[in-house]
C-alpha atoms as a PDB file:
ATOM      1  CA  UNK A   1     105.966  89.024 125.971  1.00  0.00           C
ATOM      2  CA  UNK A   2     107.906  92.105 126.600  1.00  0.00           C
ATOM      3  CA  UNK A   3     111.826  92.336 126.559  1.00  0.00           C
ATOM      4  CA  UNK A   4     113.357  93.076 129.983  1.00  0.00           C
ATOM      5  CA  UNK A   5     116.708  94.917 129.881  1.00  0.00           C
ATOM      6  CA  UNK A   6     118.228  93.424 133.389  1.00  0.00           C
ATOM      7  CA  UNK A   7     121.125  95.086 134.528  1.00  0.00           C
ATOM      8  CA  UNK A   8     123.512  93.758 137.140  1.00  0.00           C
ATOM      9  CA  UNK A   9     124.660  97.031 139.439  1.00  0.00           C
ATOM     10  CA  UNK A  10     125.565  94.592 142.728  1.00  0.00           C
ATOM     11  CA  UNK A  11     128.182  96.111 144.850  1.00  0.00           C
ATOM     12  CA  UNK A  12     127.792  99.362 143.414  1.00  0.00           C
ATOM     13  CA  UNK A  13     127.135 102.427 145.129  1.00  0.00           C
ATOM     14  CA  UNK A  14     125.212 105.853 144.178  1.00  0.00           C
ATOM     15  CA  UNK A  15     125.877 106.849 141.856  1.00  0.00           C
ATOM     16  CA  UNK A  16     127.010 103.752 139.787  1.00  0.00           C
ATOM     17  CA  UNK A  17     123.447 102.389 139.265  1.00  0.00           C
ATOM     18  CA  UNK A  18     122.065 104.986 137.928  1.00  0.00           C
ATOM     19  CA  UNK A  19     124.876 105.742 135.940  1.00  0.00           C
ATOM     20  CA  UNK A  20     124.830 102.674 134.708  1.00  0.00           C
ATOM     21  CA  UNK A  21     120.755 102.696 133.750  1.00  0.00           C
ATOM     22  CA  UNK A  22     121.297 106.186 132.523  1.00  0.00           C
ATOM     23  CA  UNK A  23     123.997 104.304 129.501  1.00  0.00           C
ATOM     24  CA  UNK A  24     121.281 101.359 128.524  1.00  0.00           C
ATOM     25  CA  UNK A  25     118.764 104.355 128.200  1.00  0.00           C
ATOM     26  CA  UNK A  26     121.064 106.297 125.734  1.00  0.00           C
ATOM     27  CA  UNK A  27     120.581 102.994 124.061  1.00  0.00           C
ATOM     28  CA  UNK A  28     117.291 101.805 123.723  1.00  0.00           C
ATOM     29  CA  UNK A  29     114.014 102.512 125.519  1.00  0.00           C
ATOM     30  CA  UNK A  30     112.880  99.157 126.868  1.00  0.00           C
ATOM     31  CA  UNK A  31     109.102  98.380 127.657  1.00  0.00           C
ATOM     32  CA  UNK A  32     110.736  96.981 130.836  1.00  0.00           C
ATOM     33  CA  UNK A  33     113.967  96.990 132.811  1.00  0.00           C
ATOM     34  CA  UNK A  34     114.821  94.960 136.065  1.00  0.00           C
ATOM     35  CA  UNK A  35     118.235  96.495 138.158  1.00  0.00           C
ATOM     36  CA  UNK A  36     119.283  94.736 140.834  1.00  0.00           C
ATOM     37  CA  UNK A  37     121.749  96.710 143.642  1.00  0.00           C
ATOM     38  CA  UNK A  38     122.732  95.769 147.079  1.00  0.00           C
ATOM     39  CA  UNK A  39     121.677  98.738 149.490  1.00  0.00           C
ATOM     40  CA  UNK A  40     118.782 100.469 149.910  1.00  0.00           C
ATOM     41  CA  UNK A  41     120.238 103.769 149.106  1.00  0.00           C
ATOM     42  CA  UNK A  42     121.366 102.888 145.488  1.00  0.00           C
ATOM     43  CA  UNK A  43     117.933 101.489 145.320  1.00  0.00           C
ATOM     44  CA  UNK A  44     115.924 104.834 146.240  1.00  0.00           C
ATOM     45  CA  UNK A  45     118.250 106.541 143.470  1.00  0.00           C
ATOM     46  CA  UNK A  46     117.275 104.677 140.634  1.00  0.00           C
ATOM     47  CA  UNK A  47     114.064 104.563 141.759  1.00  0.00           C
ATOM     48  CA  UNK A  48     113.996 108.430 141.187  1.00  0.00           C
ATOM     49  CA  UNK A  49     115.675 108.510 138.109  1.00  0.00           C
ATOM     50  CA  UNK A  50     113.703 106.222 136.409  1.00  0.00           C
ATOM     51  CA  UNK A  51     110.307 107.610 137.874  1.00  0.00           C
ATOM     52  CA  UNK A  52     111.704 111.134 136.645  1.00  0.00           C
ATOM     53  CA  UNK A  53     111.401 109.438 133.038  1.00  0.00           C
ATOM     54  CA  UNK A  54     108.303 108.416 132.893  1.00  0.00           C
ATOM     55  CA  UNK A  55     108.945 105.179 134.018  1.00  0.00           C
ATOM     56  CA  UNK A  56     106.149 103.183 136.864  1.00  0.00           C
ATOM     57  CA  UNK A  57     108.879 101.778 139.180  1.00  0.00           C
ATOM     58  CA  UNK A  58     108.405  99.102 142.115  1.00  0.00           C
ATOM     59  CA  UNK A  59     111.258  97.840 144.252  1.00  0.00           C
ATOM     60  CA  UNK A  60     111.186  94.517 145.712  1.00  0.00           C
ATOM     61  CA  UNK A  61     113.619  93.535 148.516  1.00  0.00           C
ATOM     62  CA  UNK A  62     115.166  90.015 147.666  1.00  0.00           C
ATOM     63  CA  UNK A  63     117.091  88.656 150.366  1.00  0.00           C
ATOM     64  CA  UNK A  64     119.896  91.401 151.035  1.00  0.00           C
ATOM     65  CA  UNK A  65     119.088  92.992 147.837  1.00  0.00           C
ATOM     66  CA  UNK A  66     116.899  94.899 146.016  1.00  0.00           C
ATOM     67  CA  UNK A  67     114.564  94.968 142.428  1.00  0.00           C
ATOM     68  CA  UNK A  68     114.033  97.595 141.433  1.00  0.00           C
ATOM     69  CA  UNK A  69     111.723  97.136 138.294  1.00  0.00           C
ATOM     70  CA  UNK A  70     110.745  99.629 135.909  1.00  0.00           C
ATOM     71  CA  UNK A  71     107.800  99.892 132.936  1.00  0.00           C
ATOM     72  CA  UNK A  72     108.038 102.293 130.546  1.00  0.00           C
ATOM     73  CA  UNK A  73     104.737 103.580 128.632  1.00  0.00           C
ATOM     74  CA  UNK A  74     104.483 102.486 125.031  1.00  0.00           C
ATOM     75  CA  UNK A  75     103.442 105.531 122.698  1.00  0.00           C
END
């Protein structure tokens, strides 16, 4: 099973998530990585910055937030 980096970015507005998925990036290149915001806006941001590295990206809405789950290709 692949690892999932998750990270937590609730309450945070742009550009805090994507801040905070550009820092796990600088640290690793997961196969898969789950973050979770609260608005739709932070949402559509990460959703950019991940597609804009390769990344296939879905966002799920969850209640009053939103998944927004990435997969990375494997060399």
């Amino acid at each position: 099973m692949e690892q999932e980096v998750r990270i937590n970015a609730r309450g945070l507005s742009v550009p805090g998530p994507r801040m905070m998925v550009d820092a796990a990036l600088a640290k690793e290149r997961p196969a898969l990585m789950r973050v979770v915001v609260s608005n739709a806006p932070a949402a559509e941001d990460v959703r950019t910055y991940l597609e804009g590295r390769g990344a296939k990206v879905e966002i799920d809405g969850v209640g009053n937030e939103f998944h927004v789950l990435a997969r990375f290709p494997r060399p």
